[in-house]
C-alpha atoms as a PDB file:
ATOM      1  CA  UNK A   1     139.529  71.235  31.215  1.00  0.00           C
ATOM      2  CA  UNK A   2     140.615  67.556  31.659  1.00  0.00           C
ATOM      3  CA  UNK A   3     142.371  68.399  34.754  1.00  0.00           C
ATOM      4  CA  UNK A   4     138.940  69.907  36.634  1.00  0.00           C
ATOM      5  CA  UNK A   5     137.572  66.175  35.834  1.00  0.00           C
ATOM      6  CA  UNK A   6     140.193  64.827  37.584  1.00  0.00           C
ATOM      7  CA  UNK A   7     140.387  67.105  40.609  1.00  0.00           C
ATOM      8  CA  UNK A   8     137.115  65.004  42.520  1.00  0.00           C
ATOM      9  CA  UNK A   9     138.264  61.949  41.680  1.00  0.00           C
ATOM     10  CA  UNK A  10     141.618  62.621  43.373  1.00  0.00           C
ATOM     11  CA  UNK A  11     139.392  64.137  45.861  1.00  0.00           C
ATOM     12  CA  UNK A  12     137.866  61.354  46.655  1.00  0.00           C
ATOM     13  CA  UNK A  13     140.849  58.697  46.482  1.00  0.00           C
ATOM     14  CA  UNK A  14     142.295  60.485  49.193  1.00  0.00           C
ATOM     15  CA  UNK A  15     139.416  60.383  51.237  1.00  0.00           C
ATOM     16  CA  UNK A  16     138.571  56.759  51.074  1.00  0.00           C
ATOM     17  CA  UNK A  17     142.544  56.164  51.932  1.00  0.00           C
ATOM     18  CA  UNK A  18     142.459  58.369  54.915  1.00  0.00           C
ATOM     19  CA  UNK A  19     139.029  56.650  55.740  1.00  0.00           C
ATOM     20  CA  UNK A  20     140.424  53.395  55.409  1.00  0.00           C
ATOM     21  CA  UNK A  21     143.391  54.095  57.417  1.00  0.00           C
ATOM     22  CA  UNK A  22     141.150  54.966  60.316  1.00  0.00           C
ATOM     23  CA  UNK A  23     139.014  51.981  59.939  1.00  0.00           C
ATOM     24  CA  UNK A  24     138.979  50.330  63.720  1.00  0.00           C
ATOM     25  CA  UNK A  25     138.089  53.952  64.899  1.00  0.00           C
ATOM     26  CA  UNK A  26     135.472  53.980  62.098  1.00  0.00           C
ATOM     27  CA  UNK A  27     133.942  51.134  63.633  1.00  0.00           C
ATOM     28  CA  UNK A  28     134.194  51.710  66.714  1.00  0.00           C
ATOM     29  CA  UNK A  29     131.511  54.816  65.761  1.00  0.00           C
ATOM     30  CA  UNK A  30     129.487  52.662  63.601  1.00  0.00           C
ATOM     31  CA  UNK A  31     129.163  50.051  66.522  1.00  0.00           C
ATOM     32  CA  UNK A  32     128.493  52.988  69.011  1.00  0.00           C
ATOM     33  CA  UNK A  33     125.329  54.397  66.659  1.00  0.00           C
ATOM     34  CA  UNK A  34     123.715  50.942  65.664  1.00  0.00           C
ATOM     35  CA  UNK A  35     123.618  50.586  69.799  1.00  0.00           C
ATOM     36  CA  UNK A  36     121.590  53.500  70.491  1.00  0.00           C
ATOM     37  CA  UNK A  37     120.151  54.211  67.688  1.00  0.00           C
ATOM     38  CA  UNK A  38     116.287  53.544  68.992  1.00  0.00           C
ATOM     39  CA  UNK A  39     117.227  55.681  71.845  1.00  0.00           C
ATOM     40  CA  UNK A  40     119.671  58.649  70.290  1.00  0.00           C
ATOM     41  CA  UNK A  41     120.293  61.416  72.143  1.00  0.00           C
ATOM     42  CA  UNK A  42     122.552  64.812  71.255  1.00  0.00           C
ATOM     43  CA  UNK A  43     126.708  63.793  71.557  1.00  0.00           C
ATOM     44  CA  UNK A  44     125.359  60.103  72.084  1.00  0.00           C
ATOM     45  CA  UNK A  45     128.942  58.818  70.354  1.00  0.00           C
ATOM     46  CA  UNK A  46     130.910  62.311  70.809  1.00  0.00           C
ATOM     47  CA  UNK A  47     133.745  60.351  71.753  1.00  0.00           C
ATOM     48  CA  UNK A  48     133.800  57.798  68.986  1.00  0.00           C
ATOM     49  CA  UNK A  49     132.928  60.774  66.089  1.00  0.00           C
ATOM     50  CA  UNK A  50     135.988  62.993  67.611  1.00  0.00           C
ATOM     51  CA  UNK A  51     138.448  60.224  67.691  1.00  0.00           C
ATOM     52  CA  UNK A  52     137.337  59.508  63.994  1.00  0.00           C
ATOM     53  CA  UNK A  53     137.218  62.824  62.563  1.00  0.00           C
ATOM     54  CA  UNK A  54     140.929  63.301  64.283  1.00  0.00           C
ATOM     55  CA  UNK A  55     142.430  60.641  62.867  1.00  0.00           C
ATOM     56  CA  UNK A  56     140.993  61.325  59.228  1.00  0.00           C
ATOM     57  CA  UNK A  57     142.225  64.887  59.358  1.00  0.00           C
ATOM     58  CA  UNK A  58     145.292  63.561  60.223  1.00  0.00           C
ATOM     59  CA  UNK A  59     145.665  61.154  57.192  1.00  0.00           C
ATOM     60  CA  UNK A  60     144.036  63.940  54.930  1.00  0.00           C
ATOM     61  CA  UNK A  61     147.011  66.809  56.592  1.00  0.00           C
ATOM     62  CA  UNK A  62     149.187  67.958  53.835  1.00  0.00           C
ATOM     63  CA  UNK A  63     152.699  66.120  54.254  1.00  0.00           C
ATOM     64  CA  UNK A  64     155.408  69.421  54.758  1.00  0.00           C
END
């Protein structure tokens, strides 16, 4: 039972060290929504999301 406790929290680790691996790109989207965020419109920061979410998956991939 102790080991399902764990299993988020490892979860999680992983996923704020993949985010923080990616963290220029991760701004880079963050600066791209605060500057049209009064005037969003669909795929606004496509670019900035996709080269986020890429690089994230990539730190999350299982290591073979």
């Amino acid at each position: 039972m102790s080991s399902l406790k764990k299993q988020p929290v490892k979860q999680a680790t992983r996923l704020m060290a993949a985010t923080a691996n990616c963290s220029e790109l991760s701004i880079a989207y963050g600066k791209c929504i605060a500057s049209k965020y009064q005037n969003m419109s669909k795929d606004a920061c496509l670019k900035e999301f996709i080269s986020f979410k890429t690089c994230v998956q990539q730190q999350l991939a299982r290591k073979v």
